[in-house]
Protein backbone atom coordinates (compact mmCIF):
# COMPACT_ATOMS: atom_id res chain seq x y z
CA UNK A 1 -28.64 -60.90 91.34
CA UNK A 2 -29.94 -64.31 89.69
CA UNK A 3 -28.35 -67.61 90.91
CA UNK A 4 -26.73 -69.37 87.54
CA UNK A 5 -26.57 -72.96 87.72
CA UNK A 6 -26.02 -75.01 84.61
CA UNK A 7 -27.33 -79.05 85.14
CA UNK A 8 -23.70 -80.18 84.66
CA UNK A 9 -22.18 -77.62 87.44
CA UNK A 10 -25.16 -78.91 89.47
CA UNK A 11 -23.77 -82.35 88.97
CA UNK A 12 -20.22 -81.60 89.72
CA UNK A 13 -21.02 -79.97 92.98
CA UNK A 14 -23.49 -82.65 93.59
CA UNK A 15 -20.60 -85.17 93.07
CA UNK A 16 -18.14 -83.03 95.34
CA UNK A 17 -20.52 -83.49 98.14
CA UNK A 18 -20.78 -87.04 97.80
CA UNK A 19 -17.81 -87.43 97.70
CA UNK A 20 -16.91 -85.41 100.69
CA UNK A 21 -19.72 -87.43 102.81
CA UNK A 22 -18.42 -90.88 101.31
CA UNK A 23 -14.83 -89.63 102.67
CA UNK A 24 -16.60 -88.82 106.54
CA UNK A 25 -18.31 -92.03 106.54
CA UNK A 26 -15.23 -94.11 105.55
CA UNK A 27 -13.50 -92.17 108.25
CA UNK A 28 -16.31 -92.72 110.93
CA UNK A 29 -16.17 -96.29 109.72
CA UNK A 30 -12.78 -96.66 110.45
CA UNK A 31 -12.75 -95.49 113.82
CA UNK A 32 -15.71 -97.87 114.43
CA UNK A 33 -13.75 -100.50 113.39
CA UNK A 34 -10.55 -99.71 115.44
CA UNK A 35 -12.48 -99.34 118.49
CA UNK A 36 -13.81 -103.19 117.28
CA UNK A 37 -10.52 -104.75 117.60
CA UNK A 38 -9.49 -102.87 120.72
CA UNK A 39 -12.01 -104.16 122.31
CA UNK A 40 -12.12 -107.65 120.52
CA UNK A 41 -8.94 -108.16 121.67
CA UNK A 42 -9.62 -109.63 125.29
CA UNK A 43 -8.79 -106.49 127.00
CA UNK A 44 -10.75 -107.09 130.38
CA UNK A 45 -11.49 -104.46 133.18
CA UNK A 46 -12.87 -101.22 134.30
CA UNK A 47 -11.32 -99.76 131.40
CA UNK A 48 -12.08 -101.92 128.67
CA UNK A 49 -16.05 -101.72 130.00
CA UNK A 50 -15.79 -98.08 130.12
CA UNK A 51 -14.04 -98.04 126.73
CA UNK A 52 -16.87 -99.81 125.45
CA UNK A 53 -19.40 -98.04 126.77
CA UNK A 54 -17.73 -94.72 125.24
CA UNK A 55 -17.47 -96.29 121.85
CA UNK A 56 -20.80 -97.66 121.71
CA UNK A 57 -21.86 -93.83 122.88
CA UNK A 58 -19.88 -92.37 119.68
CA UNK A 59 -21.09 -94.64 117.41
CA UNK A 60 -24.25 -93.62 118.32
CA UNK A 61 -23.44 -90.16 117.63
CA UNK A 62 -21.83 -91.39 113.96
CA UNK A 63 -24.83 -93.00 112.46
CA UNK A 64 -26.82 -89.55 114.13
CA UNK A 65 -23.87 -87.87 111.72
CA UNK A 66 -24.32 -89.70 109.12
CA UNK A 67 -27.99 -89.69 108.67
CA UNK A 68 -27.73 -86.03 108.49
CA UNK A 69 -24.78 -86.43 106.23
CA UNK A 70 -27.05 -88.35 103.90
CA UNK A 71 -29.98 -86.09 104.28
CA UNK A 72 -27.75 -83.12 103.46
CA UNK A 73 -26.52 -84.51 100.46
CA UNK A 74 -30.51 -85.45 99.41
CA UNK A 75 -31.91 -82.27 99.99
CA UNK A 76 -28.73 -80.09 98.21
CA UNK A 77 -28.79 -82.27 95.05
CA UNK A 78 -32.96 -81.69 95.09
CA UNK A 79 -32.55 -78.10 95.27
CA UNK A 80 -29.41 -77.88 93.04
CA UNK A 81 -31.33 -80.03 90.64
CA UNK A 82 -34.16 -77.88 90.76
CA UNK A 83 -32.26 -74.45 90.00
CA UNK A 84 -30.40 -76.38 87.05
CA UNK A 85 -33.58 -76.89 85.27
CA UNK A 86 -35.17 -73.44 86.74
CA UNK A 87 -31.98 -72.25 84.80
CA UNK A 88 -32.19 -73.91 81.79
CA UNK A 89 -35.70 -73.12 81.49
CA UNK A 90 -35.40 -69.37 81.73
């Protein structure tokens, strides 16, 4: 069984995942934000240090998410690239 990619499906699904890691990043982005004016907002204490703590810990773990977000969506549009013009070659 061959694997049949034309250059524009490779394109579309290229855009798909884009546009699916554009939509996790402007949700991680979001919550970053949030947790900005929570703790902007002159909440003092135990809790507001351990809040921030917490959030600086997950936004640690979002960029981590998102540079493998970005590297997924490099290395899938090299290969799908690559079988589109394997493809079109054959």
């Amino acid at each position: 069984m061959a694997v049949q990619l034309t250059p524009g499906d490779a394109e579309k699904n290229i855009g798909d995942i884009e546009a699916a890691r554009d939509r996790a990043v402007a949700k991680l982005q979001k919550i970053s934000d949030t947790q900005h004016v929570m703790l902007s907002s002159g909440w003092q204490g135990d809790s507001a240090t351990h809040y921030g703590n917490t959030s600086n810990e997950h936004n640690e773990v979002f960029h981590g998410i998102i540079n493998q977000l970005n590297h997924i969506v490099e290395l899938g549009s090299t290969h799908m690239r690559s079988v589109s013009s394997t493809d079109g070659n054959s």
